[in-house]
Protein backbone atom coordinates (compact mmCIF):
# COMPACT_ATOMS: atom_id res chain seq x y z
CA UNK A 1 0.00 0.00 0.00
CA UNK A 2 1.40 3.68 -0.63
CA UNK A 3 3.02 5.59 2.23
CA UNK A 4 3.03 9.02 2.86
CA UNK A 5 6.26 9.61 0.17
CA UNK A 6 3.68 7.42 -2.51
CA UNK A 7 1.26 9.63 -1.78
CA UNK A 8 2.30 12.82 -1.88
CA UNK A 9 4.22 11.60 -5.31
CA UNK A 10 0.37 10.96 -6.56
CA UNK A 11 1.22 7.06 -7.36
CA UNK A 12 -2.20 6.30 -6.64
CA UNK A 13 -3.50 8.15 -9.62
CA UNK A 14 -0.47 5.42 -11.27
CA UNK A 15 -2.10 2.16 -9.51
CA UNK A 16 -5.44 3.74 -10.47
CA UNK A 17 -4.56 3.37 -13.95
CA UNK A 18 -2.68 0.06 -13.87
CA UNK A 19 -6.11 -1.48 -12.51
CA UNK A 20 -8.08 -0.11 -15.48
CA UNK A 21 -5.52 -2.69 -17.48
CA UNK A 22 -6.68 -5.91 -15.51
CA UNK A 23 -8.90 -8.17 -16.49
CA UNK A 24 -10.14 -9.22 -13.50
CA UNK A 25 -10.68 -8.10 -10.07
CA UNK A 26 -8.21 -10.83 -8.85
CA UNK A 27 -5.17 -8.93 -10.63
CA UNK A 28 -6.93 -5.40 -9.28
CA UNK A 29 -6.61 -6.75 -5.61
CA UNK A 30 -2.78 -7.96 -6.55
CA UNK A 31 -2.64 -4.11 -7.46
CA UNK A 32 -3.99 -2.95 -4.17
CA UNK A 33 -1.65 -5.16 -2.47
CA UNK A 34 1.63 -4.53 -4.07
CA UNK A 35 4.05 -2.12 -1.93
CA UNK A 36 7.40 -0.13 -2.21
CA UNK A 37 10.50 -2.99 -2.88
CA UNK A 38 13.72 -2.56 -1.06
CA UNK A 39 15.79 -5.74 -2.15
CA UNK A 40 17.33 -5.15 -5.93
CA UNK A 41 16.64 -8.70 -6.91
CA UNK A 42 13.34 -8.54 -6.51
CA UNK A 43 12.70 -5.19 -8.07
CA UNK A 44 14.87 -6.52 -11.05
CA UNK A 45 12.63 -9.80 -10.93
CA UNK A 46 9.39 -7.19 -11.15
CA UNK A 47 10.71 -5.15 -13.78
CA UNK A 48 11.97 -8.60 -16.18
CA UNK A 49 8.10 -9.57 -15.63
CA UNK A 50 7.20 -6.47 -16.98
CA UNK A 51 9.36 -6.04 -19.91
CA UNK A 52 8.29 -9.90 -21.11
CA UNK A 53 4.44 -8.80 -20.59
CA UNK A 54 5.39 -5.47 -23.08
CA UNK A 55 7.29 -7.94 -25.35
CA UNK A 56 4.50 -10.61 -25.70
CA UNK A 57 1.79 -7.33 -25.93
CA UNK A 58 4.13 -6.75 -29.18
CA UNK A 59 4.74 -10.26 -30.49
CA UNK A 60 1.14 -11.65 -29.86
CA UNK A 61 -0.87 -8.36 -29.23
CA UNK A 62 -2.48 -10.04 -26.21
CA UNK A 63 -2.10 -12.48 -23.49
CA UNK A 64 -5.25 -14.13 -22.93
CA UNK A 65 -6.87 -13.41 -20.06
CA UNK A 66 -10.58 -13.97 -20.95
CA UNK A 67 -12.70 -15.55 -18.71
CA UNK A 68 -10.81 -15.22 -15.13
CA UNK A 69 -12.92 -14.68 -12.08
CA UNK A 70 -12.62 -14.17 -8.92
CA UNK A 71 -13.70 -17.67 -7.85
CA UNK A 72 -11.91 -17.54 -4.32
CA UNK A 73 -14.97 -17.82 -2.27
CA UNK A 74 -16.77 -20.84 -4.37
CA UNK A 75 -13.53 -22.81 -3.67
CA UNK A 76 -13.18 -21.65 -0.05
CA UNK A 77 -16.79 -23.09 0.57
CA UNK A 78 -16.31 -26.05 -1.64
CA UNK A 79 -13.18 -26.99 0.64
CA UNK A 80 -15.92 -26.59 3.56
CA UNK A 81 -18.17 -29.12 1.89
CA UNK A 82 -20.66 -26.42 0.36
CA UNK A 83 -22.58 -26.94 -2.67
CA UNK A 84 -22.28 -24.15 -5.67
CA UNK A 85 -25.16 -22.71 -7.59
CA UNK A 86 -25.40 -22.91 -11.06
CA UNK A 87 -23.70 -19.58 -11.18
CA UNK A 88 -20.65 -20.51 -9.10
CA UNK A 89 -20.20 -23.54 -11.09
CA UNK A 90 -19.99 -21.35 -14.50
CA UNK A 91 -18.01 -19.13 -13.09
CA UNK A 92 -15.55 -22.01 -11.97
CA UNK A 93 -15.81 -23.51 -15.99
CA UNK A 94 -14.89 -19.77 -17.08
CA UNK A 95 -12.00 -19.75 -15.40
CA UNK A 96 -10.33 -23.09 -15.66
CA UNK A 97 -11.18 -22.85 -19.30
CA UNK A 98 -9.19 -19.29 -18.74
CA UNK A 99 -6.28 -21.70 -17.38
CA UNK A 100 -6.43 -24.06 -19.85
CA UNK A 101 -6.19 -21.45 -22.93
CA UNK A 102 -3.49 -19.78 -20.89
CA UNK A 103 -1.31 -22.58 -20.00
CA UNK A 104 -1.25 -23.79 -23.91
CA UNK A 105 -0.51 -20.13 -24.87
CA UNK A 106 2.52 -19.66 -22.38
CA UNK A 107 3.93 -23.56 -23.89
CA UNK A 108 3.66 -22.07 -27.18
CA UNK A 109 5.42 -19.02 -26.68
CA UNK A 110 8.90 -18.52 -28.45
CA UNK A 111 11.62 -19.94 -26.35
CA UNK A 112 14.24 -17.57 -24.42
CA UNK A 113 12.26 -14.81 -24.64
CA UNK A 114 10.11 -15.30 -21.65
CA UNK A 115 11.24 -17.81 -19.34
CA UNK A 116 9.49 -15.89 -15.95
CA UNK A 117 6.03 -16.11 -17.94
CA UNK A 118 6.53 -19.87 -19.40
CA UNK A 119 7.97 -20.61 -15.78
CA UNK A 120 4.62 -19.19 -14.29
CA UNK A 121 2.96 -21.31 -16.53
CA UNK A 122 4.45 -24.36 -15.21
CA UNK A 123 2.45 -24.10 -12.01
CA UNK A 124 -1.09 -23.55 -13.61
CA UNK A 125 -2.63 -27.31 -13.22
CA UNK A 126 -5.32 -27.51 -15.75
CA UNK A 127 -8.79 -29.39 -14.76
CA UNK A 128 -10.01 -30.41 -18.09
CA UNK A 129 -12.27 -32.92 -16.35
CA UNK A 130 -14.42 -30.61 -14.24
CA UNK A 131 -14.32 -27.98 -16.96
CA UNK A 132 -15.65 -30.67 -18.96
CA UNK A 133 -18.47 -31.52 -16.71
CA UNK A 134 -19.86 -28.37 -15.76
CA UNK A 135 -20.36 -27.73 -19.34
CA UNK A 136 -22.22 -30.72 -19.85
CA UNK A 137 -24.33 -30.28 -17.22
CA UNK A 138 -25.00 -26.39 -16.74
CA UNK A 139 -26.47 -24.22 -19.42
CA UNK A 140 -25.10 -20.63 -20.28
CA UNK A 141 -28.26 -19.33 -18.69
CA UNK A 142 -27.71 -21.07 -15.44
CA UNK A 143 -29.91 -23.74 -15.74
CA UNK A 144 -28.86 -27.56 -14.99
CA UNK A 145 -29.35 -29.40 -18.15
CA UNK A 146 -31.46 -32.64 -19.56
CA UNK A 147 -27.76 -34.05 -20.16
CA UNK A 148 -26.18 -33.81 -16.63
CA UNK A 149 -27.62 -37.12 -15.78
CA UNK A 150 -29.74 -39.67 -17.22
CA UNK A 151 -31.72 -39.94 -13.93
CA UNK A 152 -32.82 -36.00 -14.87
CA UNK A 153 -32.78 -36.62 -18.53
CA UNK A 154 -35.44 -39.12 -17.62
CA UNK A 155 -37.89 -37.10 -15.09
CA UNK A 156 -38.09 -34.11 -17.55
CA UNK A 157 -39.74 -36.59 -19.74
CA UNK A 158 -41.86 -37.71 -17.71
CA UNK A 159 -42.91 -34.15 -16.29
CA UNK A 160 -42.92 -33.39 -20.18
CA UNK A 161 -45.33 -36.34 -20.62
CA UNK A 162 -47.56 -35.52 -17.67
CA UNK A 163 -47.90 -31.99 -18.94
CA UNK A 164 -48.93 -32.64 -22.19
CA UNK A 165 -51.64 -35.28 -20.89
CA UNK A 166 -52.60 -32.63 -18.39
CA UNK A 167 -53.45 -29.84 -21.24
CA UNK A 168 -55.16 -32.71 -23.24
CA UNK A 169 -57.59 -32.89 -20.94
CA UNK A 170 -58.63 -29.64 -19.82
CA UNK A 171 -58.16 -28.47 -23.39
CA UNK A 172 -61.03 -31.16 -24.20
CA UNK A 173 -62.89 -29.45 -21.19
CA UNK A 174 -62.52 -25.58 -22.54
CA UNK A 175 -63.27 -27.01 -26.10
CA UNK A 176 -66.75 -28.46 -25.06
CA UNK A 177 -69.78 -26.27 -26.23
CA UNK A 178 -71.04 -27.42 -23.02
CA UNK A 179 -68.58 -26.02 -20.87
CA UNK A 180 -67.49 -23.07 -22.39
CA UNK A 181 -70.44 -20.95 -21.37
CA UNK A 182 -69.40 -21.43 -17.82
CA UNK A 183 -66.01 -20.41 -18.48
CA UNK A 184 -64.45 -16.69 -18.22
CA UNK A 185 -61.59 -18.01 -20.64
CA UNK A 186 -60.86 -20.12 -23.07
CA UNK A 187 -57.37 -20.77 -21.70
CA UNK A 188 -55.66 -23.45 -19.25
CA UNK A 189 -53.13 -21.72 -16.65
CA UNK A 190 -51.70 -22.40 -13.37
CA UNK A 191 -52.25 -21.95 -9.97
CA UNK A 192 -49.74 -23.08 -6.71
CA UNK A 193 -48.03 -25.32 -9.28
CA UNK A 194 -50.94 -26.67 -10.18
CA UNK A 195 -52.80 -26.55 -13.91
CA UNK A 196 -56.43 -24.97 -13.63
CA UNK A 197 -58.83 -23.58 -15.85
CA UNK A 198 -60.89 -19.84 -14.95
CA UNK A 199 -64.49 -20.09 -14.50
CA UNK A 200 -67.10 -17.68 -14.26
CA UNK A 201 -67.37 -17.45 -10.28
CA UNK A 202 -71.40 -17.67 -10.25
CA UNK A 203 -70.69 -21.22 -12.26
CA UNK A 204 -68.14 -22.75 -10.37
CA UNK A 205 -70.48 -25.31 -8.80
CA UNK A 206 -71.04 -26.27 -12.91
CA UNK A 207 -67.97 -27.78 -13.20
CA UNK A 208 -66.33 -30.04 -10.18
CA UNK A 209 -63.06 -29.82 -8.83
CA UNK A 210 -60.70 -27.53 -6.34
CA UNK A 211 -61.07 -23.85 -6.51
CA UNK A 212 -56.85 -22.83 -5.99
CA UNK A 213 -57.97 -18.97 -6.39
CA UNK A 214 -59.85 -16.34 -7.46
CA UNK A 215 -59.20 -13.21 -9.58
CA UNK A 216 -59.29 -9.94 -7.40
CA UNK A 217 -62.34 -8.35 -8.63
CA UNK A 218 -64.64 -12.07 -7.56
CA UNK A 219 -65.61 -12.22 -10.48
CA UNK A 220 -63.49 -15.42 -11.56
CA UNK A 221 -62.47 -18.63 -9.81
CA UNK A 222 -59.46 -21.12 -10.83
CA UNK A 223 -60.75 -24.75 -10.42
CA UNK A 224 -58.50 -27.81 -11.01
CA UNK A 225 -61.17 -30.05 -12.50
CA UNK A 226 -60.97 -33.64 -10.55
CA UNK A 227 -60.28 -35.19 -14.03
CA UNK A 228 -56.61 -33.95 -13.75
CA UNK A 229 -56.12 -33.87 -9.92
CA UNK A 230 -54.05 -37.07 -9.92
CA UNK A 231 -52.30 -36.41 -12.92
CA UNK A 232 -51.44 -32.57 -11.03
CA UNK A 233 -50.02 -34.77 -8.04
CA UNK A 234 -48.24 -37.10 -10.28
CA UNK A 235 -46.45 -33.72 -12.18
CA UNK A 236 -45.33 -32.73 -9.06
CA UNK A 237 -43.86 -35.67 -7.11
CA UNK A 238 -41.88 -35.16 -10.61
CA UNK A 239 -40.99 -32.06 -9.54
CA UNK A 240 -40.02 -32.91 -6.01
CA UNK A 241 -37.71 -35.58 -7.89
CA UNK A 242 -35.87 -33.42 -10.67
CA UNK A 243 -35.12 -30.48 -7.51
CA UNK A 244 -33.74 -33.77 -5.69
CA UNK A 245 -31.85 -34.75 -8.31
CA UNK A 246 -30.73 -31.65 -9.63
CA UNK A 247 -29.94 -30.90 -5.97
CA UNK A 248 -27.72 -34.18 -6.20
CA UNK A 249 -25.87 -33.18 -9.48
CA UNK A 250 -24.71 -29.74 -7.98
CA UNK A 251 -23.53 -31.56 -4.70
CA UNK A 252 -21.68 -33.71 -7.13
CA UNK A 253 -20.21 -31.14 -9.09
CA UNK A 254 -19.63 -29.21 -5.92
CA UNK A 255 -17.47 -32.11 -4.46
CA UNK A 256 -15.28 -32.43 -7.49
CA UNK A 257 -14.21 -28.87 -7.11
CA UNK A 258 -13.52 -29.62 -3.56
CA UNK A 259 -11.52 -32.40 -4.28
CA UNK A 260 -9.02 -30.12 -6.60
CA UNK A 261 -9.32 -27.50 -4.61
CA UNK A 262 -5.80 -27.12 -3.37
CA UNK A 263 -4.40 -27.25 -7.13
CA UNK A 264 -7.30 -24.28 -7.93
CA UNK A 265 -6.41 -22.29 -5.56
CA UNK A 266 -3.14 -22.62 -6.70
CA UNK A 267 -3.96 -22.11 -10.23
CA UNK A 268 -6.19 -18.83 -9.49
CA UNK A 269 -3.19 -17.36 -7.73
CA UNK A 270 -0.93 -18.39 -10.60
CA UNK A 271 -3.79 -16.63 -13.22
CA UNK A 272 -4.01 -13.47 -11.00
CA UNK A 273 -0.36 -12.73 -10.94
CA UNK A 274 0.17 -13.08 -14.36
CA UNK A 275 -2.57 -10.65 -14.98
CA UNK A 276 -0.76 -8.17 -12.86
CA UNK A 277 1.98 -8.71 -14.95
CA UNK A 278 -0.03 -8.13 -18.19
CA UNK A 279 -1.66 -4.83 -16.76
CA UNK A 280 1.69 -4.09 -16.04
CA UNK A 281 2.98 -4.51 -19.88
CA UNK A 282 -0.12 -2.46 -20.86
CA UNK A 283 0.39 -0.11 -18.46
CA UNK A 284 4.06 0.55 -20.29
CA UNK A 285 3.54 0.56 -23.35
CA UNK A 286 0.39 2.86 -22.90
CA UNK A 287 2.96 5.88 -21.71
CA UNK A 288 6.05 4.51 -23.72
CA UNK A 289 7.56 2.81 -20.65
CA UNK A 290 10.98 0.87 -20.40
CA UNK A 291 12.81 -0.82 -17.50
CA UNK A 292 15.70 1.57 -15.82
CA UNK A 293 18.93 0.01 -15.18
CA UNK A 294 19.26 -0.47 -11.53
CA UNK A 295 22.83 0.92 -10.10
CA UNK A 296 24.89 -0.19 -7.09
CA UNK A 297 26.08 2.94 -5.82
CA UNK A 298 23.56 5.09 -5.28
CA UNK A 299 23.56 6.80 -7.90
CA UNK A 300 21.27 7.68 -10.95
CA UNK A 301 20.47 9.42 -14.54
CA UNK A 302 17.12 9.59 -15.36
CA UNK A 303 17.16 10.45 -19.47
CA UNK A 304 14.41 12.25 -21.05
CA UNK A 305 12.24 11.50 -18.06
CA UNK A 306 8.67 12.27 -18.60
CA UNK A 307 5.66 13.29 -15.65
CA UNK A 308 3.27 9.85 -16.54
CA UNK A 309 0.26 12.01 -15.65
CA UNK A 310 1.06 14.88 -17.66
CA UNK A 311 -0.49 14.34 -21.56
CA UNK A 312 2.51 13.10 -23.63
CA UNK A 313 1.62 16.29 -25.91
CA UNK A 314 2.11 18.80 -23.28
CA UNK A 315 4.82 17.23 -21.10
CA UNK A 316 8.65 18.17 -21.27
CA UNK A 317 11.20 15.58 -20.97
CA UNK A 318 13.52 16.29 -18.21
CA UNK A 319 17.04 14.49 -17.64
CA UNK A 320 18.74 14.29 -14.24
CA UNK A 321 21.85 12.96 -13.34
CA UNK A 322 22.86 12.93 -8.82
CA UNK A 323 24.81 10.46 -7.15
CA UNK A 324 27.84 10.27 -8.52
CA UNK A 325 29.68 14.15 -9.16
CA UNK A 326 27.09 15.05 -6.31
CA UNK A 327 24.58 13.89 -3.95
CA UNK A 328 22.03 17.35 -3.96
CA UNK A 329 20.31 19.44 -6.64
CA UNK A 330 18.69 22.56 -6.15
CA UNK A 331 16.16 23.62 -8.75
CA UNK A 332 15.71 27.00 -9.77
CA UNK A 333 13.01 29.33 -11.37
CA UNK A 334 10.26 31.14 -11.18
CA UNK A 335 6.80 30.16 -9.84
CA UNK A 336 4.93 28.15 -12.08
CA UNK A 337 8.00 27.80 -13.99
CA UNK A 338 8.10 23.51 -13.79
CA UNK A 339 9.71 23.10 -10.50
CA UNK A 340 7.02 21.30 -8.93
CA UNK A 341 6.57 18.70 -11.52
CA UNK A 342 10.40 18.28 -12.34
CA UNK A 343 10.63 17.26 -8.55
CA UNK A 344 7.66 15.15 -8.65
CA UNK A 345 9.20 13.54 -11.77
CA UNK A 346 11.94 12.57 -10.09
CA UNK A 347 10.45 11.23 -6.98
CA UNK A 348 7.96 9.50 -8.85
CA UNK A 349 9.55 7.51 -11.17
CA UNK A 350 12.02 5.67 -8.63
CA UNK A 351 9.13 5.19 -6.61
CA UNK A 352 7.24 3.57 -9.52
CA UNK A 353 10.16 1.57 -10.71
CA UNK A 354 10.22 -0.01 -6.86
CA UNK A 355 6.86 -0.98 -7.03
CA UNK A 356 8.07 -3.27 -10.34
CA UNK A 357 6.85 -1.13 -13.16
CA UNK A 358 8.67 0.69 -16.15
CA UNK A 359 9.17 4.34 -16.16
CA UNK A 360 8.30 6.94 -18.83
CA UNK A 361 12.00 7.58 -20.01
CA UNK A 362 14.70 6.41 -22.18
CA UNK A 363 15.86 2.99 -22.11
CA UNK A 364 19.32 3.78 -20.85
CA UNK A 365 17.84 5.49 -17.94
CA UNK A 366 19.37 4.26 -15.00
CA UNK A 367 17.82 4.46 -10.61
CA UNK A 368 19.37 3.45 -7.43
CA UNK A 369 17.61 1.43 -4.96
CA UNK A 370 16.29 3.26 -2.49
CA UNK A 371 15.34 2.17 1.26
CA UNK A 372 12.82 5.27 1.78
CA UNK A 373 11.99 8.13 0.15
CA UNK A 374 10.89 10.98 1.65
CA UNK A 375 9.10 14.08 0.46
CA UNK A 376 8.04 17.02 2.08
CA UNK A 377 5.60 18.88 -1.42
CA UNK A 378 2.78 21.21 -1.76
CA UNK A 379 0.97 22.86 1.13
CA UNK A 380 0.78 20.67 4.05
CA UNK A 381 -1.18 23.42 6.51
CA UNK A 382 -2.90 21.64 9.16
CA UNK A 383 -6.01 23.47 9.95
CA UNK A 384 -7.03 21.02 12.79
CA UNK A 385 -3.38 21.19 14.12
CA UNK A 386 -3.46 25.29 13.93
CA UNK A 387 -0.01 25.02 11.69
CA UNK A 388 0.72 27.63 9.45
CA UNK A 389 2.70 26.34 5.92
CA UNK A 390 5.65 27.23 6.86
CA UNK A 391 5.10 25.02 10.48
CA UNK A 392 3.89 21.92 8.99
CA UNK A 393 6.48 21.68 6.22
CA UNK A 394 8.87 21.90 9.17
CA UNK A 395 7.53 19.29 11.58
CA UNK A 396 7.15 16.99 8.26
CA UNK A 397 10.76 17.50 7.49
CA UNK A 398 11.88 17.61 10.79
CA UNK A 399 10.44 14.09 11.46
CA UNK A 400 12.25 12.59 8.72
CA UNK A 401 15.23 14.23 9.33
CA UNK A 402 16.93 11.94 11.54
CA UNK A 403 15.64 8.98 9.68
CA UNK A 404 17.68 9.87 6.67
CA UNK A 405 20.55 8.04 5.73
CA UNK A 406 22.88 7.60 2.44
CA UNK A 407 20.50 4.95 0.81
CA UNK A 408 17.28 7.34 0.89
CA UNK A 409 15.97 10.00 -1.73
CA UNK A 410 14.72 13.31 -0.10
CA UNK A 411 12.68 15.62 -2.02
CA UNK A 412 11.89 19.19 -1.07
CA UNK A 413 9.63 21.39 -2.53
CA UNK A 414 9.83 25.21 -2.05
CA UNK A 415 12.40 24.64 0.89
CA UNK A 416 12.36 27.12 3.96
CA UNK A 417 9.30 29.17 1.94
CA UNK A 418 6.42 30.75 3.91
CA UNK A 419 8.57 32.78 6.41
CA UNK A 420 10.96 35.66 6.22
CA UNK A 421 13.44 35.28 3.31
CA UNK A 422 16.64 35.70 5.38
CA UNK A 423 15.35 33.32 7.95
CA UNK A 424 14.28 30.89 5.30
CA UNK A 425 17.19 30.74 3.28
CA UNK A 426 19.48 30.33 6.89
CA UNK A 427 17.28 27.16 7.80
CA UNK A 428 17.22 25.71 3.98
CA UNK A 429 21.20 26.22 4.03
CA UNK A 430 21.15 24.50 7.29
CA UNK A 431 18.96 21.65 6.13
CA UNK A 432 20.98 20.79 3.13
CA UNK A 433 24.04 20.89 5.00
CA UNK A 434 22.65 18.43 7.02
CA UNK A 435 21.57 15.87 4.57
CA UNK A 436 24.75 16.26 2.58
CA UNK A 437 26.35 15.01 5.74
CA UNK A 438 24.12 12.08 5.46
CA UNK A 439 25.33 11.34 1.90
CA UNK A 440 21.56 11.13 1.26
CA UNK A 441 20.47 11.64 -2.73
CA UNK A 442 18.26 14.62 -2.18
CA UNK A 443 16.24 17.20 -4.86
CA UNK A 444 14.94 20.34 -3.60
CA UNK A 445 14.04 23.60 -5.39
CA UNK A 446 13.78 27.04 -4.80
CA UNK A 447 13.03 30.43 -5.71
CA UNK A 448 15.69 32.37 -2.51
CA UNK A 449 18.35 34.18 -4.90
CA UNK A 450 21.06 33.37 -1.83
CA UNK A 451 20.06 29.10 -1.79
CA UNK A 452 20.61 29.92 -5.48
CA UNK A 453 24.25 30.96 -4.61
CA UNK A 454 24.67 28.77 -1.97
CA UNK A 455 24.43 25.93 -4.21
């Protein structure tokens, strides 16, 4: 989750946009999840991912994701010996068919190029069986079908058979010349489950049988004529039988899943990641991204850096080079002049590139590895803490202050501003002084004419 650096750097608005790239909500959690990396090897692991999700984007336009959903919960309560719904179950066939597609796509893929997305791949275990089943027996609508079992297969003809003998017979009743007179239409319905025919309510006693309802002006009555009351009881015992036996056929289903569930699980997490990954590899080549070389001394060069929030149209490019001639820039200019956004740049795309993803800049673009980052930016006035700017910029700074050391990045915006210029510039000189004694990497920018010469 973002800290207070991430936050102030606006890498939320970043993550935002990464999650617009998955295609599920399992590889938006992953997103929500990830955090700020400290150890190189596993920010270079990140970035590799990254640069083979851009490279398959290129080579195959897409890695297929279609399908994948968040089926955590149906195999958490299969595991507990629940039973899915029709829905759950299709969900489940979505997504191991999702695994299935996937697993033969990351086999075929050209070898050398990828080996963290084939090696991903080896740990998706297909389930071609219960896909397999659930298609047989569960309809794209959600309903079980004639062909999940030839026990159901079976009762549907008989209910099928029961029906039709039903409508025979009152259909002989509302076609009598006789009987129509009494009734208010010409039309068999149903009632509680039950098939009935509407009569004119100062006729019922014309026709015998069970009156089930009547309409709500009186003036109609439904009676099941006895002719057809066994044959209605017959239809649904049938009834009671196809729930049963559907009931049986998603208990069934339910306790395959269980049985595999281990080796889902595992598959779902394996299907989740990689669709961080992909997001990732859209995410990059959506603002032109590449993966910085990471440095072992602290130092870095960021080349034709770009803002990734500013419009590629309207942004300039910035390149900055600290760590190795010298450990502090200060930024000069006038208000509104790009300060802001230069430091920002900066700040942002080491943070992004230790959270695993590519920065907007020139391949040869090379970051250190940071431990923390800290960044005191914009107005921080407290109103509930009665601060004035100039007051909260200084307890935020002074906080971090003695947590600095020479593997952290401090960025300063507008340093010492909001109180009396000679003062100001005093505690900015003072400040820097400081943190070059800490052989920290620091940015900070100004508009004081005597920081200007100081520096």
């Amino acid at each position: 989750m973002p800290g207070a650096a991430e936050k102030r750097l606006e890498l939320q608005k970043i993550l935002d946009k990464l999650k617009l790239f998955c295609a599920s909500s399992l590889g938006q959690d992953l997103v929500d999840k990830m955090d700020f990396l400290r150890e190189r090897q596993i920010i270079e692991a990140r970035l590799e991912e990254t640069t083979e999700a851009v490279n398959a984007l290129k080579i195959y336009s897409d890695i297929p994701l279609g399908g994948l959903r968040d089926i955590r919960d149906a195999v958490s309560r299969v595991n507990r010996g629940g039973v899915l719904e029709p829905e759950d179950l299709l969900a489940v066939s979505d997504t191991l068919r999702c695994a299935r597609k996937l697993k033969l796509f990351l086999q075929r893929m050209e070898e050398g190029l990828f080996p963290r997305l084939k090696g991903l791949g080896l740990g998706i275990i297909p389930q071609p069986g219960i896909e397999e089943k659930i298609n047989i027996s569960i309809g794209e609508d959600g309903e079980v079908r004639d062909s999940a079992s030839p026990g159901l297969a079976r009762i549907r003809r008989q209910i099928s058979d029961l029906q039709l003998g039903i409508r025979e017979r009152l259909n002989a009743i509302i076609r009598s010349s006789e009987m129509q007179k009494y009734l208010q239409e010409n039309l068999v319905t149903m009632r509680g489950n039950r098939y009935v025919i509407p009569v004119k309510a100062e006729s019922k006693g014309k026709i015998t049988g069970l009156i089930h309802d009547q309409s709500s002006t009186g003036a109609t009555v439904y009676i099941e004529p006895y002719s057809v009351l066994e044959l209605n009881n017959e239809l649904n015992r049938k009834r009671a039988e196809e729930k049963n036996e559907i009931e049986r056929i998603l208990r069934h289903l339910s306790a395959e899943i269980g049985f595999r569930s281990a080796e889902i699980a595992q598959t779902l997490e394996i299907l989740a990641y990689i669709d961080l990954i992909a997001a990732k590899g859209k995410l990059s080549t959506d603002m032109d991204g590449c993966a910085p070389r990471l440095t072992s001394d602290g130092s870095l060069y960021i080349r034709d850096g770009r803002h990734p929030l500013i419009p590629k149209d309207k942004v300039v490019p910035i390149s900055v080079p600290l760590g190795r001639d010298f450990n502090i820039i200060v930024v000069t200019g006038p208000n509104t002049g790009g300060k802001t956004v230069a430091l920002k740049t900066v700040g942002l795309l080491c943070v992004m590139a230790q959270y695993g993803l590519h920065i907007p800049a020139h391949p040869s673009s090379e970051l250190a590895v940071f431990e923390q980052v800290f960044v005191d930016i914009g107005d921080e006035q407290s109103i509930e803490q009665s601060l004035s700017t100039f007051s909260s910029h200084m307890k935020n700074i002074v906080d971090f202050l003695p947590k600095v050391n020479s593997r952290a990045l401090v960025l300063l915006d507008e340093l010492g501003a909001g109180t009396d210029p000679t003062e100001g510039s005093a505690l900015a000189m003072a400040i820097l002084d400081y943190l070059l004694k800490r052989e920290c990497r620091c940015v900070a920018t100004t508009h004081y004419s005597e920081l200007k010469s100081y520096a």
